[in-house]
Protein backbone atom coordinates (compact mmCIF):
# COMPACT_ATOMS: atom_id res chain seq x y z
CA UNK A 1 -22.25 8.84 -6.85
CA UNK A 2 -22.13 11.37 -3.91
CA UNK A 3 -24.45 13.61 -1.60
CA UNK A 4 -24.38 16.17 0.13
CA UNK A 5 -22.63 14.28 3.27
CA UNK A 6 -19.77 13.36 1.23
CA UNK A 7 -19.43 17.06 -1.39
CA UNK A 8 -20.55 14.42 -4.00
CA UNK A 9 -17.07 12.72 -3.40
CA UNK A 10 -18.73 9.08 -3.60
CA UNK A 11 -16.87 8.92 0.61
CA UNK A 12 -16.54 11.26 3.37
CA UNK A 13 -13.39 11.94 5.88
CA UNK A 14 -10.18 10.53 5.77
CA UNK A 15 -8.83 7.07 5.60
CA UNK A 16 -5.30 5.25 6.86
CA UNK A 17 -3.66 3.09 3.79
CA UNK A 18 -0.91 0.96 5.24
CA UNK A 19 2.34 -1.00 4.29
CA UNK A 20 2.69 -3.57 7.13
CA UNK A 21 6.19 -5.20 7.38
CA UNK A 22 5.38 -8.86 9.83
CA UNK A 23 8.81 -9.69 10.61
CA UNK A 24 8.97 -13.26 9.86
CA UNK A 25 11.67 -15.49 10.89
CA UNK A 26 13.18 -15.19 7.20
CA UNK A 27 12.85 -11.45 7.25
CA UNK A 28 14.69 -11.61 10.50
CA UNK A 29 17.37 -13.37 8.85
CA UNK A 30 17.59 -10.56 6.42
CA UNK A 31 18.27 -8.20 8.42
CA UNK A 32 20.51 -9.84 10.45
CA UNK A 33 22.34 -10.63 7.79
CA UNK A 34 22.36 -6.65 6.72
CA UNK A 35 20.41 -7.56 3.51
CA UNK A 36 19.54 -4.88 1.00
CA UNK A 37 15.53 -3.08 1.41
CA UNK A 38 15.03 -4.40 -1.88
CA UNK A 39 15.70 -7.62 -0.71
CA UNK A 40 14.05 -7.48 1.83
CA UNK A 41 11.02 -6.28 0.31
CA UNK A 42 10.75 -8.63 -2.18
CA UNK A 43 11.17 -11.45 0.40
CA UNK A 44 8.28 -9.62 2.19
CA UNK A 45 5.72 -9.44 -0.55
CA UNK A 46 6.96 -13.01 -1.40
CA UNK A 47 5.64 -14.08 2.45
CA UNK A 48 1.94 -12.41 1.23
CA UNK A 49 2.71 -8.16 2.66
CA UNK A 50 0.38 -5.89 0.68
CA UNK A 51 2.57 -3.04 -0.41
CA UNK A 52 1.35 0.53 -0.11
CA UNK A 53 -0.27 0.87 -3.66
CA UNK A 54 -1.98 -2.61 -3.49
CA UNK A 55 -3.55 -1.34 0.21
CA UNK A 56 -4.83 1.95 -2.12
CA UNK A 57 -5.90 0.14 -4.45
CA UNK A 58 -8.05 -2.26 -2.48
CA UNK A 59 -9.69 1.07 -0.49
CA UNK A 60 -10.50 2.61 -4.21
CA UNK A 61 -12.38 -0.97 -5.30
CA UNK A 62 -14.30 -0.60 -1.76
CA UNK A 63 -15.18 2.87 -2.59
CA UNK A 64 -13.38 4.75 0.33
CA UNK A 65 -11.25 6.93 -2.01
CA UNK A 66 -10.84 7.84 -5.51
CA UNK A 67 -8.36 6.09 -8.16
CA UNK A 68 -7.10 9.83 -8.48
CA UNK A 69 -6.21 9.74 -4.38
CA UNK A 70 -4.60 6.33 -5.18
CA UNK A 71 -1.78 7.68 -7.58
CA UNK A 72 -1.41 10.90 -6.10
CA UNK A 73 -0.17 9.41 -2.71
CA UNK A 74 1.26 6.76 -3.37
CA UNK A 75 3.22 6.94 -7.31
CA UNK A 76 6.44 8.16 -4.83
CA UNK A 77 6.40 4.70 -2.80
CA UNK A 78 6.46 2.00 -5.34
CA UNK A 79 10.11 0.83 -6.39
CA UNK A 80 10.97 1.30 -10.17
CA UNK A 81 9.52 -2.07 -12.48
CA UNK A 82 6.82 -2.39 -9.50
CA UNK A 83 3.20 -3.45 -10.49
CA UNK A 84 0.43 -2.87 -8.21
């Protein structure tokens, strides 16, 4: 539930959700070996990196914005057959 702070949004302002890519010594042998995103993606999440959608979703379950934000922004970044 909101106040007045917050419009009765439930949060206030704007927050950052991130995809970070750690370039691990396997991902660096991805790419030097001119492998595929997808492969290299799935490698990535395999080695623990929260995708875009999962970072969403973890700021919706902490309350900093809205399950409606969380599809809105980020439906375009996750790969056909991908669960969040």
């Amino acid at each position: 539930m909101g106040c007045s702070r917050c419009s009765g949004s439930g949060y206030r302002g704007r927050t950052g959700i991130y995809e970070v890519l750690r370039v691990s010594p396997r991902i660096e042998d991805l790419i030097m070996a001119k492998a595929g995103a997808q492969e290299v993606r799935v490698a990535a999440r395999r080695d623990g990196m929260r995708t875009l959608r999962q970072a969403a979703w973890h700021k919706a379950l902490a309350g900093d914005t809205s399950l409606a934000e969380v599809f809105d922004h980020t439906l375009a970044h996750e790969p056909e057959g991908a669960t969040a």
